[in-house]
Each structure stands twice: as C-alpha cells, then as structure tokens.
C-alpha atoms as a PDB file:
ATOM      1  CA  UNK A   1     150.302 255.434 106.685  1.00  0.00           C
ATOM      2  CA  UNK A   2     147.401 256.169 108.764  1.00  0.00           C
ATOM      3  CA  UNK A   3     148.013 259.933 107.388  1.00  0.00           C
ATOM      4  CA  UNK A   4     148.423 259.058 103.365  1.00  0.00           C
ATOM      5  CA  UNK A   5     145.035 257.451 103.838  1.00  0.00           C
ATOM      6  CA  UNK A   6     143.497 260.602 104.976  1.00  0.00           C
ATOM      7  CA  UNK A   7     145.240 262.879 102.070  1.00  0.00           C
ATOM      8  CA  UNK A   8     144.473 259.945  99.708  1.00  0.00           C
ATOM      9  CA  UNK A   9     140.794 259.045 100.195  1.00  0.00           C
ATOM     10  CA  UNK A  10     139.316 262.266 102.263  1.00  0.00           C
ATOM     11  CA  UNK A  11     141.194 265.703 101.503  1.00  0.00           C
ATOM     12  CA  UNK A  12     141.791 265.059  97.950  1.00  0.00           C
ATOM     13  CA  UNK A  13     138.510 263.865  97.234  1.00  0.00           C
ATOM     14  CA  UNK A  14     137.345 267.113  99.276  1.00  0.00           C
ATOM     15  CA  UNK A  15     139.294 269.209  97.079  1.00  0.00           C
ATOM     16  CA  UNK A  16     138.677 267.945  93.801  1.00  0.00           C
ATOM     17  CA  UNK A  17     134.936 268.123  94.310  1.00  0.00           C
ATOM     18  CA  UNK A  18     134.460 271.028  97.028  1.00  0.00           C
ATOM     19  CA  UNK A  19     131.908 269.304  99.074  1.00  0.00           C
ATOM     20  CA  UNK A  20     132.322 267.782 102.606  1.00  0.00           C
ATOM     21  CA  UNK A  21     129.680 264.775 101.837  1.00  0.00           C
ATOM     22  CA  UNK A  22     131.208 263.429  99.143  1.00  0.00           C
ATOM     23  CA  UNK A  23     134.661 263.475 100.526  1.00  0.00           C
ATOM     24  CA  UNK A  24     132.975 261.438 103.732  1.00  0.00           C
ATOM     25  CA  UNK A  25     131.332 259.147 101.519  1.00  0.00           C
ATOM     26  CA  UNK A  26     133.942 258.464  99.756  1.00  0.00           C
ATOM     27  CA  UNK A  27     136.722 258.386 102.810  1.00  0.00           C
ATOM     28  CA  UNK A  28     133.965 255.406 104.383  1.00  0.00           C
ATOM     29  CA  UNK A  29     133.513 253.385 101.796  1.00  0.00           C
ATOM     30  CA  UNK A  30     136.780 251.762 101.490  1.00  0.00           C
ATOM     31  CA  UNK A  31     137.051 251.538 104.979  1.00  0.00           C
ATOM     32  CA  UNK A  32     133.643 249.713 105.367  1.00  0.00           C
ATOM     33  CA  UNK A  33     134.722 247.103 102.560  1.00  0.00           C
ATOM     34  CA  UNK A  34     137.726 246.632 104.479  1.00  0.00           C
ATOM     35  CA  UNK A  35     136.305 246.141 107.784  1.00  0.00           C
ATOM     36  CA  UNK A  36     133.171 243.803 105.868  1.00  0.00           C
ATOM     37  CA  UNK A  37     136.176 241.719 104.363  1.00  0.00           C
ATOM     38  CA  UNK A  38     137.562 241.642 108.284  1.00  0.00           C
ATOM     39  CA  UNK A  39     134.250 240.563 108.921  1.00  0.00           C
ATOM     40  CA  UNK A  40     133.960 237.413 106.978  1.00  0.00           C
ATOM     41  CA  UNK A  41     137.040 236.319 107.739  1.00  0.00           C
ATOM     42  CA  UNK A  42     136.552 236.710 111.292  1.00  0.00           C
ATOM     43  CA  UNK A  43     133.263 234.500 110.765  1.00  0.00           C
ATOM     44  CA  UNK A  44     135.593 231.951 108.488  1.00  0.00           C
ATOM     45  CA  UNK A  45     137.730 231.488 111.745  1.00  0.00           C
ATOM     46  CA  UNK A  46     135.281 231.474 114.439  1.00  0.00           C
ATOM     47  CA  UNK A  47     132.478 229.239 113.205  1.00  0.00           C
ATOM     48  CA  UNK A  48     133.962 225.684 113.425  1.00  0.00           C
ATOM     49  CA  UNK A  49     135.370 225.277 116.531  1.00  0.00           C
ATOM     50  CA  UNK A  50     137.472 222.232 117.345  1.00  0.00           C
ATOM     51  CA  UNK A  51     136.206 221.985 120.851  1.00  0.00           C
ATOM     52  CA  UNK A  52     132.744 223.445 120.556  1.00  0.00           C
ATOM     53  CA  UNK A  53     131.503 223.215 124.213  1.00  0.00           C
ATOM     54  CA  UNK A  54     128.893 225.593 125.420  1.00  0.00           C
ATOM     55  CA  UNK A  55     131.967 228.191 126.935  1.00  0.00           C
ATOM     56  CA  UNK A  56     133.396 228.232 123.444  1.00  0.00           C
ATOM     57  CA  UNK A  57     130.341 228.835 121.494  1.00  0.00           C
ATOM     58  CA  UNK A  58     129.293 231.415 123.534  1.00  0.00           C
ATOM     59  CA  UNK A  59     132.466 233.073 123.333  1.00  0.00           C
ATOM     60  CA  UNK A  60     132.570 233.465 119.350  1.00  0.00           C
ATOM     61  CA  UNK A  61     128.833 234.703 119.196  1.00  0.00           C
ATOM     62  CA  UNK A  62     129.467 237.553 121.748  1.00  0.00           C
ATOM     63  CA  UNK A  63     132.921 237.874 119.417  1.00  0.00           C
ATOM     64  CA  UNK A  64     130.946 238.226 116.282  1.00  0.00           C
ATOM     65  CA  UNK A  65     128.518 240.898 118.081  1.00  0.00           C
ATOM     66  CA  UNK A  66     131.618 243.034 119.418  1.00  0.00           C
ATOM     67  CA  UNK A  67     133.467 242.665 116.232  1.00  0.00           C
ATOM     68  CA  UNK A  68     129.800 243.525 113.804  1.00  0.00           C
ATOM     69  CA  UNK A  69     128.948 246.577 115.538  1.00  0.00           C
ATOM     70  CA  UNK A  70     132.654 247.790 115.065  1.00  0.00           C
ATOM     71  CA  UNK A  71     132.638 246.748 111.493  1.00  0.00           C
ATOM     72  CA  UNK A  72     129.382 249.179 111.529  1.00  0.00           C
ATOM     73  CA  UNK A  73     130.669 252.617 112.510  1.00  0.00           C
ATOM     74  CA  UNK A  74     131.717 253.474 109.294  1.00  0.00           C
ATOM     75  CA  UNK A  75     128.077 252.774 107.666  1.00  0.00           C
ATOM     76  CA  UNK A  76     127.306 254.842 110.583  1.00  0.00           C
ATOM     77  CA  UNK A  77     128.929 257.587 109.332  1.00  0.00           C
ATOM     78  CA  UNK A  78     127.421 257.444 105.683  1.00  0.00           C
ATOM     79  CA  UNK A  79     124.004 257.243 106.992  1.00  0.00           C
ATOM     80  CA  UNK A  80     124.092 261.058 108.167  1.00  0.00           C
ATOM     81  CA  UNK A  81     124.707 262.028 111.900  1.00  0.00           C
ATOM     82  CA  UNK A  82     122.524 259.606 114.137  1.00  0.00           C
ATOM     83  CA  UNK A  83     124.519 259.691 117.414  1.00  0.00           C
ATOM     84  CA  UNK A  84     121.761 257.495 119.222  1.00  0.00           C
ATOM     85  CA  UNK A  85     122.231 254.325 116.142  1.00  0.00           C
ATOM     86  CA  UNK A  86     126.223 255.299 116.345  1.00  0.00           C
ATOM     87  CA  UNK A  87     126.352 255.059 120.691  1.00  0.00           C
ATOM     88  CA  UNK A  88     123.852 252.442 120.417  1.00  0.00           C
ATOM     89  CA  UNK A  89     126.373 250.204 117.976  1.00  0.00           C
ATOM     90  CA  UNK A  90     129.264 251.173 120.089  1.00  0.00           C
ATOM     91  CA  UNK A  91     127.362 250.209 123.248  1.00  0.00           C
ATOM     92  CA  UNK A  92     126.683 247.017 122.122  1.00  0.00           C
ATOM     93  CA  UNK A  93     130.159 246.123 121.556  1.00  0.00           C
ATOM     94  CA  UNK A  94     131.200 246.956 124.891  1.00  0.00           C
ATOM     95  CA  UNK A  95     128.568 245.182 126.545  1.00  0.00           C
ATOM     96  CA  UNK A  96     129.663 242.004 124.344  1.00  0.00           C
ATOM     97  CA  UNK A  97     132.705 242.806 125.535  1.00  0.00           C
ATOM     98  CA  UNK A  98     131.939 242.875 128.804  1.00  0.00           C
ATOM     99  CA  UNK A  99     129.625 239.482 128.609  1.00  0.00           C
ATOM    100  CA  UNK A 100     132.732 237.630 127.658  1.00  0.00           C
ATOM    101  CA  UNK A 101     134.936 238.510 130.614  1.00  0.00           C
ATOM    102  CA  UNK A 102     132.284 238.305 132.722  1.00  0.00           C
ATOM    103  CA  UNK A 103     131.234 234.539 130.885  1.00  0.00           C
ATOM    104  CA  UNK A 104     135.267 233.884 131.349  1.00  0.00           C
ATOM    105  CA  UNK A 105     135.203 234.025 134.837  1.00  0.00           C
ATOM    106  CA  UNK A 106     131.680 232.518 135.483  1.00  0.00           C
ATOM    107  CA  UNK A 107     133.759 229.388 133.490  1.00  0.00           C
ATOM    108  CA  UNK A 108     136.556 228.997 135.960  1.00  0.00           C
ATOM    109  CA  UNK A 109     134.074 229.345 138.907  1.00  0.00           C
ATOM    110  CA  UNK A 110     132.373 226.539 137.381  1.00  0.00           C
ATOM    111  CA  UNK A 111     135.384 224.658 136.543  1.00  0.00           C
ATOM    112  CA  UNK A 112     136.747 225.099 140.457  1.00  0.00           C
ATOM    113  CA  UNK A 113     136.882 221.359 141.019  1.00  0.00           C
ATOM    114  CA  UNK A 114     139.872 221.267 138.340  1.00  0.00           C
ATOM    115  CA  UNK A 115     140.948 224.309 138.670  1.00  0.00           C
ATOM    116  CA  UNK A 116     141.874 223.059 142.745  1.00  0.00           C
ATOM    117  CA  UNK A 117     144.128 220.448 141.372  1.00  0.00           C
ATOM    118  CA  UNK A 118     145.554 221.915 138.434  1.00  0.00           C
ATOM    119  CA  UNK A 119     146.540 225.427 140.449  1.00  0.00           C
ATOM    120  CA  UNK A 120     147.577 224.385 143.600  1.00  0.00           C
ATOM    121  CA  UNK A 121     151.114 225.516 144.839  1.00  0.00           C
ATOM    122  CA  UNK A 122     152.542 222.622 146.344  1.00  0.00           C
ATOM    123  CA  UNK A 123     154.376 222.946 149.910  1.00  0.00           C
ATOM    124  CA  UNK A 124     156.556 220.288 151.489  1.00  0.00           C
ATOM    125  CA  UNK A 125     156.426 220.155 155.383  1.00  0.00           C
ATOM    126  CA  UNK A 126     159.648 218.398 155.764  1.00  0.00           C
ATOM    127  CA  UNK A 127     158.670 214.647 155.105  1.00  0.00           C
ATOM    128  CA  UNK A 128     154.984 215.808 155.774  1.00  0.00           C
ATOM    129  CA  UNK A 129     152.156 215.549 152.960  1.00  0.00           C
ATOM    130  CA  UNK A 130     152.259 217.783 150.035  1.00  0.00           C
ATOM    131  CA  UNK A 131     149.631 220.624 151.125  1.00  0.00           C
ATOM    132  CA  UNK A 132     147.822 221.469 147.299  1.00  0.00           C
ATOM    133  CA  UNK A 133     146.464 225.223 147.675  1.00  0.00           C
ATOM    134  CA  UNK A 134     144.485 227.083 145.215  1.00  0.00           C
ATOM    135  CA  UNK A 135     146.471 230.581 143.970  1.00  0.00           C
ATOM    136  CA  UNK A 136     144.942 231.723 141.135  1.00  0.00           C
ATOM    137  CA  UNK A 137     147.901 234.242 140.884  1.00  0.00           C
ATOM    138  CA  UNK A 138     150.514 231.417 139.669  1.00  0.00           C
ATOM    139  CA  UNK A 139     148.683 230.905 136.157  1.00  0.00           C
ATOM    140  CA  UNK A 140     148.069 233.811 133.880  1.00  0.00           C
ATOM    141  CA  UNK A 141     144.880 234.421 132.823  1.00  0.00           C
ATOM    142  CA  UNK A 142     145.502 232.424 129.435  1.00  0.00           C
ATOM    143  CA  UNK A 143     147.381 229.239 131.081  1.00  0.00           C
ATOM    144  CA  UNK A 144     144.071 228.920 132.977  1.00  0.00           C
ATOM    145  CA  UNK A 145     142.601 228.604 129.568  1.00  0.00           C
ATOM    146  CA  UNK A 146     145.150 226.695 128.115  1.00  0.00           C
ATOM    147  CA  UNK A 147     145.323 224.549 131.383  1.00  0.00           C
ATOM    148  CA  UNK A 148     141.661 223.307 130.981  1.00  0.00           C
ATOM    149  CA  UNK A 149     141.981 222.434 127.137  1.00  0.00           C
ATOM    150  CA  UNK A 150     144.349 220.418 128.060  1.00  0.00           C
ATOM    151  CA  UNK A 151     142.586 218.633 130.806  1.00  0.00           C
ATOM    152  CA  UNK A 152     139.897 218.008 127.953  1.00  0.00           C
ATOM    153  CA  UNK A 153     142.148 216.362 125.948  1.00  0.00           C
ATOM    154  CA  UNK A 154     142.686 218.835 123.134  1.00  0.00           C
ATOM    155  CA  UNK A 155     145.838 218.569 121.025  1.00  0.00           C
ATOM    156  CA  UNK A 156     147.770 221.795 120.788  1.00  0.00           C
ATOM    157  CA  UNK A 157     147.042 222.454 117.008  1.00  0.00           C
ATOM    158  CA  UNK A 158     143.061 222.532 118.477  1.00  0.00           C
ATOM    159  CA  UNK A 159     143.951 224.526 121.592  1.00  0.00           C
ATOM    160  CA  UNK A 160     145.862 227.145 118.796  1.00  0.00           C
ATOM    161  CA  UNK A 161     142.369 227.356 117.022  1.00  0.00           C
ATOM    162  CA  UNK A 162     140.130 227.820 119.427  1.00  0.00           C
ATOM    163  CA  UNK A 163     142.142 230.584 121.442  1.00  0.00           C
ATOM    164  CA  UNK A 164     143.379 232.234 118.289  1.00  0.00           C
ATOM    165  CA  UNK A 165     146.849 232.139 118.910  1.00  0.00           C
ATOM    166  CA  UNK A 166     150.188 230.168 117.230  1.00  0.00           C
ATOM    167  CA  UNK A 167     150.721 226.330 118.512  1.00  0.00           C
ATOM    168  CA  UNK A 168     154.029 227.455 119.672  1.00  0.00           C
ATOM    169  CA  UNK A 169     152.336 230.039 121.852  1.00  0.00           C
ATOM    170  CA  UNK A 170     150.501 227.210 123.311  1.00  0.00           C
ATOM    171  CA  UNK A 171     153.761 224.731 123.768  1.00  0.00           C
ATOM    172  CA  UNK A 172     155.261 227.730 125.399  1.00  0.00           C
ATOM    173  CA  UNK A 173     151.994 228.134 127.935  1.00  0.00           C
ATOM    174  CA  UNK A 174     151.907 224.304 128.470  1.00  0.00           C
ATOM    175  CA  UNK A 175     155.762 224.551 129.192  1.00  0.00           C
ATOM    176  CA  UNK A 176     154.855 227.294 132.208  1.00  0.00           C
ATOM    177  CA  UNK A 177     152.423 225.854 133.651  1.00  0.00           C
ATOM    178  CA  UNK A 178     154.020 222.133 133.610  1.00  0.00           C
ATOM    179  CA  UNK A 179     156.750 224.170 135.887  1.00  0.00           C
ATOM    180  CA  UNK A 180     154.782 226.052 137.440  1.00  0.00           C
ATOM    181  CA  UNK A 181     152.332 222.599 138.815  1.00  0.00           C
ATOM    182  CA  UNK A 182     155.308 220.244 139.157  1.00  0.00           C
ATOM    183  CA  UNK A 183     154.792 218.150 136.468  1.00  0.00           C
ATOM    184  CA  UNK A 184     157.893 217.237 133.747  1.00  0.00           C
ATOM    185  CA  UNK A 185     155.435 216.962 130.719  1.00  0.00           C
ATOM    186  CA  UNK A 186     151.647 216.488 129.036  1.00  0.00           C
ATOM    187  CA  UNK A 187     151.432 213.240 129.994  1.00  0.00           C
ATOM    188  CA  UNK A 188     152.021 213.413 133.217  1.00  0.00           C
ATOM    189  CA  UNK A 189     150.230 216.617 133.683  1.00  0.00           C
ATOM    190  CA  UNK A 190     146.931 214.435 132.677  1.00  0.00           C
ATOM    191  CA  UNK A 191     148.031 211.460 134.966  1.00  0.00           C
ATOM    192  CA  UNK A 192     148.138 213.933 137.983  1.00  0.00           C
ATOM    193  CA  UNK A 193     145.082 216.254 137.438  1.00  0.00           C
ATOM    194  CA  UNK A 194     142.533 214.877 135.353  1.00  0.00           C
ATOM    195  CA  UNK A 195     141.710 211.791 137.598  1.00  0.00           C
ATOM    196  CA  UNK A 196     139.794 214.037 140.206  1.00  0.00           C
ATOM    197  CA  UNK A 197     138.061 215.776 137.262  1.00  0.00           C
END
C-alpha cells in the first residue's frame, strides 16, 4: 500500500510534470491533511477527560505536543530544506515523549502509599501474619495504571477513556491484578486497599 502511494501521489506526479518540487508538494499535501485530520481527532479524544486530575491532564498536553510536531514534518518538507525547524520539531516530540514517562513514574512515586497495599505479594508464615511486600514486578506497567483508577473509583467505561484502550482490555487488567493481589473481585479489591489510601 505504502508503495501505490508513492507511484500514485510522488512518481507519477514527477513524471507527468518533470520537476522534483512539484512532485514533493504534491506527495505532502495529502499526507499533511491526513495527519491534520489525525490531529483533530486526537484533540476530540483527549480534551474531556473523565477523570481529569492533574496526572491526566498533564499527560494529554505533552500527548498533543508529541503528536503536533509529528503531524508537522510533512509541512516541514514543503517549506524547503530547514533541517534545524525539521530536528527542532522532531526534538520536541521526543522530549514530550520523554516528559511523560518520566511524569509516569514521578506519579507512582507519589502514589507509593497505595501503591504498598495494592502491590504487595502476600506470604503466609505457616499460621503467622500475612507479610504485604512491595514488587513492582507483579503488575505490568498498565495494571499499575489501571490499579489506581480503580482505587479512585472510576468505572471501567471511564478507565477505557482515559487510557485509550477497549473496556474489555480493562476487565481483562482488573481480572490480573484481582489474582495477582488476592482479591475475588472489584468490590473487594476496594474493601481491602483503599481504606489505607
């Protein structure tokens, strides 16, 4: 597909009117309405979150940098050959990247107080106490995430929305990491971790 488009909208174009600049122009333009149509979308999805806490909102406005300054590059490339605007553009979008993994983890560190009771691995001593130790391993990376909406009382359809994924990816998360904490369901999940929240 990928190589139609390039016959289709840059080498024809290139041979029906001999000149490289034209062919460019007119190989970028649909793929800069495109990615502009992506664009709003993206924006469409993004800008009413369910759960809009700080962590959230900061999320989606480092998303809409990453995802602009990709949505860019191909205006880039009708403007003429800057390569400082074109690194500059893609450097930005890394470094949004970048903020938002970093922001992720600055989140859990600040959530440690739940995250304690919601990740511990539970060890029975013979008739002993339950030891609760924190092993960040246990949980992906996204039941952590999924773990804390929870704890904040989100519904699933909510959860779905503000992670950008299907409500059945969520049930299927929740299911893990009810087995995974020792818990047979939701409510029960709540009961045992959210009172030391």
């Amino acid at each position: 597909m990928a190589s139609g488009t390039y016959v289709i909208l840059f080498l024809t174009p290139y041979f029906l009117t001999d000149s490289l600049d034209d062919a460019r122009f007119l190989f970028t333009i649909p793929s800069s309405i495109i990615a502009f149509i992506f664009l709003v979308f993206f924006y469409r999805r993004i800008s009413n979150p369910s759960n809009p806490n700080t962590f959230i909102l900061r999320r989606n406005k480092l998303s809409m940098v990453s995802v602009t300054s990709i949505v860019l590059l191909p205006i880039c490339t009708v403007i003429g050959d800057f390569q400082w605007l074109t690194f500059s553009i893609m450097n930005l979008a890394f470094y949004a990247i970048t903020a938002i993994e970093v922001d992720r983890y600055l989140y859990f560190l600040e959530n440690n107080t739940r995250l304690y009771e919601v990740f511990a691995v539970k060890r029975k001593k013979r008739e002993e106490f339950v030891e609760r130790k924190i092993i960040y391993e246990d949980l992906t990376r996204r039941e952590i995430e999924v773990a804390l909406s929870i704890l904040s009382k989100l519904s699933y359809k909510n959860i779905a929305k503000d992670l950008f994924i299907a409500e059945s990816t969520v049930s299927k998360h929740a299911s893990n990491i009810f087995k995974k904490t020792g818990v047979k369901n939701r409510r029960e999940f709540l009961k045992r971790f959210r009172k030391k929240t």
